[in-house]
N, C-alpha and C. Protein backbone atom coordinates (compact mmCIF):
# COMPACT_ATOMS: atom_id res chain seq x y z
N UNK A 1 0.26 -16.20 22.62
CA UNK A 1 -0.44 -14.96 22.32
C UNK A 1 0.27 -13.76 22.96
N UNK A 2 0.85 -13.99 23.76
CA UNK A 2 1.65 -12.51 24.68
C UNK A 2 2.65 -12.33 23.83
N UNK A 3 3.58 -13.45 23.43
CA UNK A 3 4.60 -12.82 22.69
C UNK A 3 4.14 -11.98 21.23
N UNK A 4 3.17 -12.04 20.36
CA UNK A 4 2.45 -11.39 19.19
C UNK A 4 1.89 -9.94 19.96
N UNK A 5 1.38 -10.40 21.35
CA UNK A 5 0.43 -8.97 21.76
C UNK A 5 2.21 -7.81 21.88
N UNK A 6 2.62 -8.46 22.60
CA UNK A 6 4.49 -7.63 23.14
C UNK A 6 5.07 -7.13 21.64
N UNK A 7 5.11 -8.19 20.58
CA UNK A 7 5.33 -7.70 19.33
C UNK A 7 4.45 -6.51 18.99
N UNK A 8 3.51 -6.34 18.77
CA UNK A 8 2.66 -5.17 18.41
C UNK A 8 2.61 -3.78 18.92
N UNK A 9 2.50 -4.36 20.44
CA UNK A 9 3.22 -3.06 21.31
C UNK A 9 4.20 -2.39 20.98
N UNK A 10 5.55 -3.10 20.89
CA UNK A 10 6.67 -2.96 19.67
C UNK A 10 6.18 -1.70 19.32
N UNK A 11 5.83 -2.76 17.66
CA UNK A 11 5.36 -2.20 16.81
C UNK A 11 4.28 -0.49 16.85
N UNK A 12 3.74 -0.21 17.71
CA UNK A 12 3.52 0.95 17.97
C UNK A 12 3.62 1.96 18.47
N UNK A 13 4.90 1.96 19.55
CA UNK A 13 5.67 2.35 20.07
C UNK A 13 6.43 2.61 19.19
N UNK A 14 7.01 2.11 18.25
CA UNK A 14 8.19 2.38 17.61
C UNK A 14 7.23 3.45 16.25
N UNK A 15 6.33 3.54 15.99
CA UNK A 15 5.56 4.24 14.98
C UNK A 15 6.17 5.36 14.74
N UNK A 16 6.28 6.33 15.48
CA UNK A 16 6.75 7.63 16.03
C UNK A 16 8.04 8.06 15.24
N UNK A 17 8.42 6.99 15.28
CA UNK A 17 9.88 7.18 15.13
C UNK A 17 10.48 6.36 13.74
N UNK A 18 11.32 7.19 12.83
CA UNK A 18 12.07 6.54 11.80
C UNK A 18 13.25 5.49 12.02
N UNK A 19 13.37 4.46 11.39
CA UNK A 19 14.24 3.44 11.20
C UNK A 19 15.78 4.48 11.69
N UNK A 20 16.26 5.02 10.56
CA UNK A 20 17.41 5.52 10.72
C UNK A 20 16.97 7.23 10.69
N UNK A 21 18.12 7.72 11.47
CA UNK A 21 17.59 9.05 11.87
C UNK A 21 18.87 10.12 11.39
N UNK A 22 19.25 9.27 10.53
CA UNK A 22 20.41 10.51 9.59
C UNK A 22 20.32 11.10 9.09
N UNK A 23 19.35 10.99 7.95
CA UNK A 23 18.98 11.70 7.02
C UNK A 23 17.71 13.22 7.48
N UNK A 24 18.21 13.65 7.09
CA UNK A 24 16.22 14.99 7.31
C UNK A 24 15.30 14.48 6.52
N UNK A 25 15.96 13.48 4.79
CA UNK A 25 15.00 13.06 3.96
C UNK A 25 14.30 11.52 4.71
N UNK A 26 14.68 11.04 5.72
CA UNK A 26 14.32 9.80 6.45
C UNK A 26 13.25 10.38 7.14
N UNK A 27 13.44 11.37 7.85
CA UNK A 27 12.75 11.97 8.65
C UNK A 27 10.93 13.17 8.21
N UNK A 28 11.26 13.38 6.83
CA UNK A 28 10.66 14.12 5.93
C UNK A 28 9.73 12.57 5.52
N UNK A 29 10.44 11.69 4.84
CA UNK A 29 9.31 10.73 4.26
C UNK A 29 8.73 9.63 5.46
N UNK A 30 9.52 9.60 6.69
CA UNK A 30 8.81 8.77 7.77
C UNK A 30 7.26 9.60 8.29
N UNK A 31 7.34 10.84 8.48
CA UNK A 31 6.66 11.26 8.69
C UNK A 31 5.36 11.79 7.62
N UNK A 32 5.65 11.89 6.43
CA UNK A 32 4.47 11.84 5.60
C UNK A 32 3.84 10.57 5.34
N UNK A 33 4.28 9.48 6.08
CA UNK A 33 3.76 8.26 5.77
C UNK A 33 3.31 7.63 7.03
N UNK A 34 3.34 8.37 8.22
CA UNK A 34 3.33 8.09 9.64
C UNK A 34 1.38 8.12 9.62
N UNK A 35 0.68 8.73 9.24
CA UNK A 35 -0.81 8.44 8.73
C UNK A 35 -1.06 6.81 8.48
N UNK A 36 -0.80 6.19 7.36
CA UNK A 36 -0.75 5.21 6.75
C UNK A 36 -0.07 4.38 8.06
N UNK A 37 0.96 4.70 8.42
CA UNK A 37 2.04 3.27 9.40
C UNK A 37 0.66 3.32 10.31
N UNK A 38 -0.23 4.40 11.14
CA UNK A 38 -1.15 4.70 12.02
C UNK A 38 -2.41 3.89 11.92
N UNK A 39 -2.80 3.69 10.63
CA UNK A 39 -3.87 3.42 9.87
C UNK A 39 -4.55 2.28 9.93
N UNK A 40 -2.82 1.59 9.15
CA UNK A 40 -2.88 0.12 8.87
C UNK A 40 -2.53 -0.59 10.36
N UNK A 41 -1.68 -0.06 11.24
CA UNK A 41 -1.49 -0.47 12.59
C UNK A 41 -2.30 -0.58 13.27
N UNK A 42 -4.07 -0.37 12.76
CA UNK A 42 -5.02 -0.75 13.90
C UNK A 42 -5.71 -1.86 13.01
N UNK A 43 -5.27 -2.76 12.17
CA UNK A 43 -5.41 -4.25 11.50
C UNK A 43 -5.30 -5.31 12.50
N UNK A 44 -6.09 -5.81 13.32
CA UNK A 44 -5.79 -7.03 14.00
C UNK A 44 -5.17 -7.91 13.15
N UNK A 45 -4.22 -8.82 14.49
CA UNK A 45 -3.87 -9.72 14.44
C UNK A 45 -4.63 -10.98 13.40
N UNK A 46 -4.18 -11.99 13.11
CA UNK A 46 -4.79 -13.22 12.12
C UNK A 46 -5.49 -14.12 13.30
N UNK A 47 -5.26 -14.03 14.50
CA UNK A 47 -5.46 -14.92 15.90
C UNK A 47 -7.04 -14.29 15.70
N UNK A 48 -7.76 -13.31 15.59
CA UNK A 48 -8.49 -13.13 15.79
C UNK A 48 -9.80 -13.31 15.07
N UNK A 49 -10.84 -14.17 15.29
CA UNK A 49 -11.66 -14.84 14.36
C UNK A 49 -11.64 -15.68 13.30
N UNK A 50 -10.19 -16.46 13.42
CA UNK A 50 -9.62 -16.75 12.20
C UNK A 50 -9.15 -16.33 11.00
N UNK A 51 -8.80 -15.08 11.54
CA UNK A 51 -8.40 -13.86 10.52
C UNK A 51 -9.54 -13.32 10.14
N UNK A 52 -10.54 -13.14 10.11
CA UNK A 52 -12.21 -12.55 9.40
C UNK A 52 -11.85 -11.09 10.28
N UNK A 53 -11.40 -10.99 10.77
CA UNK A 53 -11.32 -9.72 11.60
C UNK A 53 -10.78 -9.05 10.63
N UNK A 54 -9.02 -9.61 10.89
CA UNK A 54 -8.32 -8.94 9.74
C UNK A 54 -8.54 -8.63 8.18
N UNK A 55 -9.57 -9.43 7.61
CA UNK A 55 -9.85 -9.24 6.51
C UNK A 55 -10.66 -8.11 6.51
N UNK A 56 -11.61 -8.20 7.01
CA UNK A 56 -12.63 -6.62 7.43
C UNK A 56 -11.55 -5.57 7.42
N UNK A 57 -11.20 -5.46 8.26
CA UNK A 57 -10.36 -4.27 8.61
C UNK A 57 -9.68 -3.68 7.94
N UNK A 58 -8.81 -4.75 7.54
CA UNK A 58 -8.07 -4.59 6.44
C UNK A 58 -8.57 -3.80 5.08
N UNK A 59 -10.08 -4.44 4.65
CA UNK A 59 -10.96 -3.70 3.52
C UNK A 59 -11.29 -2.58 3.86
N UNK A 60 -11.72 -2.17 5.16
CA UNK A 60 -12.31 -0.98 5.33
C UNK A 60 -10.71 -0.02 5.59
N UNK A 61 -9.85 -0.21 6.03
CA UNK A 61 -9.03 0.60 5.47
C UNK A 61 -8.45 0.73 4.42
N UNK A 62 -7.83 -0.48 3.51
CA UNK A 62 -8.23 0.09 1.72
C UNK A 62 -9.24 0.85 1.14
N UNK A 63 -10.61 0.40 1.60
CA UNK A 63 -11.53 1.75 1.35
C UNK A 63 -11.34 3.11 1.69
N UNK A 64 -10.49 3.09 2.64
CA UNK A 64 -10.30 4.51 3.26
C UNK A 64 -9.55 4.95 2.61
N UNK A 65 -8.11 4.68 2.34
CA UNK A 65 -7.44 5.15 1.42
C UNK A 65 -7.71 5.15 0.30
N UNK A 66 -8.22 4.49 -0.40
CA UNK A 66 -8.88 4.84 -1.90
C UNK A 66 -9.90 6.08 -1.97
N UNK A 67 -10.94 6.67 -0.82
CA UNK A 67 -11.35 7.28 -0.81
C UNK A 67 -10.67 8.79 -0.91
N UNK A 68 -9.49 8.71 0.21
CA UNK A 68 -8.58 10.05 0.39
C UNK A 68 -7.88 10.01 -1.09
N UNK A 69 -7.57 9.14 -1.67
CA UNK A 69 -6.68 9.19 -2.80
C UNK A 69 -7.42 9.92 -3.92
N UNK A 70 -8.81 9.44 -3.83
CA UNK A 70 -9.82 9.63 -5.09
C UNK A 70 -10.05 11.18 -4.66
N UNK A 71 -10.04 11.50 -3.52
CA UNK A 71 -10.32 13.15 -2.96
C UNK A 71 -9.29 13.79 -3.39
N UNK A 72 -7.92 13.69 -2.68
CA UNK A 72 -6.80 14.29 -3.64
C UNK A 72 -6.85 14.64 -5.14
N UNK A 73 -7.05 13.37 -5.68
CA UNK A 73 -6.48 13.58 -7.08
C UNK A 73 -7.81 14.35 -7.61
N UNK A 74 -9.46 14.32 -7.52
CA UNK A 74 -10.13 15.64 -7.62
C UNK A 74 -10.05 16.70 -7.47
N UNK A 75 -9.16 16.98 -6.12
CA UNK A 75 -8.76 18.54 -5.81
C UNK A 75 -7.90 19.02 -6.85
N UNK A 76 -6.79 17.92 -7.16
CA UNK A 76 -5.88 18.24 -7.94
C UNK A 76 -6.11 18.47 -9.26
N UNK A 77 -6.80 17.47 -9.90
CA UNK A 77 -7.53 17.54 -11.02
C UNK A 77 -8.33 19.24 -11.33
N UNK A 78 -9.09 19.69 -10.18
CA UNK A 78 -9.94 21.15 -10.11
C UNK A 78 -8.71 22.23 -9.94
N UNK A 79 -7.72 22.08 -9.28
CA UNK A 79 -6.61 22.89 -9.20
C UNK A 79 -5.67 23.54 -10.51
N UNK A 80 -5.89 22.25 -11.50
CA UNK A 80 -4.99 22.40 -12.43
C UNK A 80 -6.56 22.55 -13.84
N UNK A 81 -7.70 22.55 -13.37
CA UNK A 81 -8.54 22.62 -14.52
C UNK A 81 -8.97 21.15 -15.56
N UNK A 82 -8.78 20.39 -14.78
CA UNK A 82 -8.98 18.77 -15.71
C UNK A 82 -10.20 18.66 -15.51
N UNK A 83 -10.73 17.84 -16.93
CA UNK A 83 -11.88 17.13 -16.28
C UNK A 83 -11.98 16.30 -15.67
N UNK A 84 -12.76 16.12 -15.01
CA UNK A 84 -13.02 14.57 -13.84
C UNK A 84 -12.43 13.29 -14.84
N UNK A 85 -13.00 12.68 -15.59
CA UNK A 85 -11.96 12.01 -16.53
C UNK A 85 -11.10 11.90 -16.98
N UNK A 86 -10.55 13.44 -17.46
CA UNK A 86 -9.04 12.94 -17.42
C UNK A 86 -8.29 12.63 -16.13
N UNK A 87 -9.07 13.20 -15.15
CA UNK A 87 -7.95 13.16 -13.54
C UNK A 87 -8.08 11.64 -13.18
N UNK A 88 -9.55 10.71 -13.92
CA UNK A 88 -9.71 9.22 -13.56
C UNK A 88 -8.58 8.44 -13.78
N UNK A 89 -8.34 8.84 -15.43
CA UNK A 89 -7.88 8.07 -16.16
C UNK A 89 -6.38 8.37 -15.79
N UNK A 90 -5.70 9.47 -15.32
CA UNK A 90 -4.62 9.47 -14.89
C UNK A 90 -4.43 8.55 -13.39
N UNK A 91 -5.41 8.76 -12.66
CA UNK A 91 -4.95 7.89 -11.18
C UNK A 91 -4.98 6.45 -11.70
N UNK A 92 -5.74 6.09 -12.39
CA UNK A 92 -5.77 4.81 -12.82
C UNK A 92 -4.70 4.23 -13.33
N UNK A 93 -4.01 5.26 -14.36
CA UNK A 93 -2.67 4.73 -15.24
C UNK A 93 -1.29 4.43 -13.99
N UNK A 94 -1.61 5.57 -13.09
CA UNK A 94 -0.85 5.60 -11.93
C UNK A 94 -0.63 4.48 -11.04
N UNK A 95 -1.61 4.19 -10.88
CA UNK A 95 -1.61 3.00 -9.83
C UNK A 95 -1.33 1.95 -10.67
N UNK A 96 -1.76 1.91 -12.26
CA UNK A 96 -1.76 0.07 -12.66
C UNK A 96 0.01 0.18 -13.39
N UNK A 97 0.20 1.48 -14.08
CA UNK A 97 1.65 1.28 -14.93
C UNK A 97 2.19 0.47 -14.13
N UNK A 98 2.70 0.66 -12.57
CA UNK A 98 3.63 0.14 -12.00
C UNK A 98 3.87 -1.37 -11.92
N UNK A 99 2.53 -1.63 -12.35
CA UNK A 99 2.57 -3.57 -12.04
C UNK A 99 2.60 -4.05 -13.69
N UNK A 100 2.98 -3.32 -14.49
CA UNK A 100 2.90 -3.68 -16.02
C UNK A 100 4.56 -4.42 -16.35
N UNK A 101 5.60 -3.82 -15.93
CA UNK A 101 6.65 -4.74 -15.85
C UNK A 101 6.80 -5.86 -15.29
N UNK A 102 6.84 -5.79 -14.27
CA UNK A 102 7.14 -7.08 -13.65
C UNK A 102 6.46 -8.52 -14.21
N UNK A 103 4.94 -8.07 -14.59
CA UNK A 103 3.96 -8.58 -15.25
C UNK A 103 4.62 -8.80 -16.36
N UNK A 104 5.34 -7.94 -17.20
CA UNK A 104 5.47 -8.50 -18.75
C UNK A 104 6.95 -9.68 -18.46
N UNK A 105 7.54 -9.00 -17.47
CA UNK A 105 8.72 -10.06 -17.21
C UNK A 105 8.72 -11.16 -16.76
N UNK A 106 7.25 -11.93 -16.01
CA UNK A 106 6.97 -12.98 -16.28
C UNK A 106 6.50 -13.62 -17.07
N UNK A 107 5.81 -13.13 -17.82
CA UNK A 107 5.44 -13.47 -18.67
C UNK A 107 6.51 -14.17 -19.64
N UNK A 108 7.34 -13.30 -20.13
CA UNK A 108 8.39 -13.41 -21.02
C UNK A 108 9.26 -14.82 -20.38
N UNK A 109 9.54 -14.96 -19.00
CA UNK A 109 10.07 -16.23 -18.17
C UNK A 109 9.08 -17.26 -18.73
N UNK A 110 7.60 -17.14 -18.60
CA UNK A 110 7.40 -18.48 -18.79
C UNK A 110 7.04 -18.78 -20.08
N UNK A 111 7.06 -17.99 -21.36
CA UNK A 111 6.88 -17.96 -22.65
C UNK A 111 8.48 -18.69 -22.61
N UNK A 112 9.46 -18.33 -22.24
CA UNK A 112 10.64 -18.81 -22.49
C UNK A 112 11.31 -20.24 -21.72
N UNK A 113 10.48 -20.49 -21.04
CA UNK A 113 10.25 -22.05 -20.23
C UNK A 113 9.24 -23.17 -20.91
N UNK A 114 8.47 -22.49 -21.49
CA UNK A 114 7.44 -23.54 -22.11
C UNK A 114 8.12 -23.60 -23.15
N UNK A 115 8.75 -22.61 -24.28
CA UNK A 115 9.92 -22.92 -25.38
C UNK A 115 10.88 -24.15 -25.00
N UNK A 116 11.20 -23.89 -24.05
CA UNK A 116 12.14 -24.80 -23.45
C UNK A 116 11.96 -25.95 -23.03
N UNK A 117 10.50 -26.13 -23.22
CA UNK A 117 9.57 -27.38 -22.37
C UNK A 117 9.39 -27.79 -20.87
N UNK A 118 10.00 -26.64 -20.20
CA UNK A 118 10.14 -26.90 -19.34
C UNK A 118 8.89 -26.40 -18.27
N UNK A 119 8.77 -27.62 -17.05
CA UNK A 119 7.77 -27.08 -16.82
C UNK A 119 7.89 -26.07 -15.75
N UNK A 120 6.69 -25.51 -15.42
CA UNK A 120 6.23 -24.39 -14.51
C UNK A 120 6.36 -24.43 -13.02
């Protein structure tokens, strides 16, 4: 258990600070995302309750961010004059487009394996 607790410590100690420090754009996107690294970094460990900890936690900060996200994209939505529905239906397309490839490209693998008879 000390070596995971020493890991974490690590791990938050090092928060602060970007991987590589060359760029201004390293430094620009470490820090707009330094919220989130903050966030999710207070997720216990799996040691703890048999993970039931981490699962909680874990949900109630996905709730959290879904909440700030759903706030944003309203402001934004009122900023630019949308209706609440269209601003839905855009966060929605937002978040799911991205998992629509990868998705069709398995698909297409195992449509093209079962052709093949082969199994899964």
């Amino acid at each position: 258990h000390a070596a995971r607790r020493s890991s974490r410590l690590r791990k938050w100690r090092a928060a602060p600070f970007p991987r590589s420090s060359r760029a201004r754009l390293d430094w620009a996107v470490h820090y707009l995302s330094l919220p989130w690294k903050l966030l999710f970094a207070c997720i216990p460990p799996t040691l703890f309750f048999g993970g039931k900890a981490t699962f909680v936690v874990a949900l109630v900060c996905i709730g959290a961010v879904t909440a700030i996200i759903g706030d944003v994209a309203a402001l934004f939505g009122c900023v630019l004059g949308m209706p609440d529905a269209i601003t839905a239906i855009t966060v929605a397309l937002g978040t799911s487009l991205p998992d629509v490839r990868p998705h069709r490209r398995r698909r297409r693998r195992q449509r093209d394996w079962l052709e093949r008879g082969e199994r899964l």
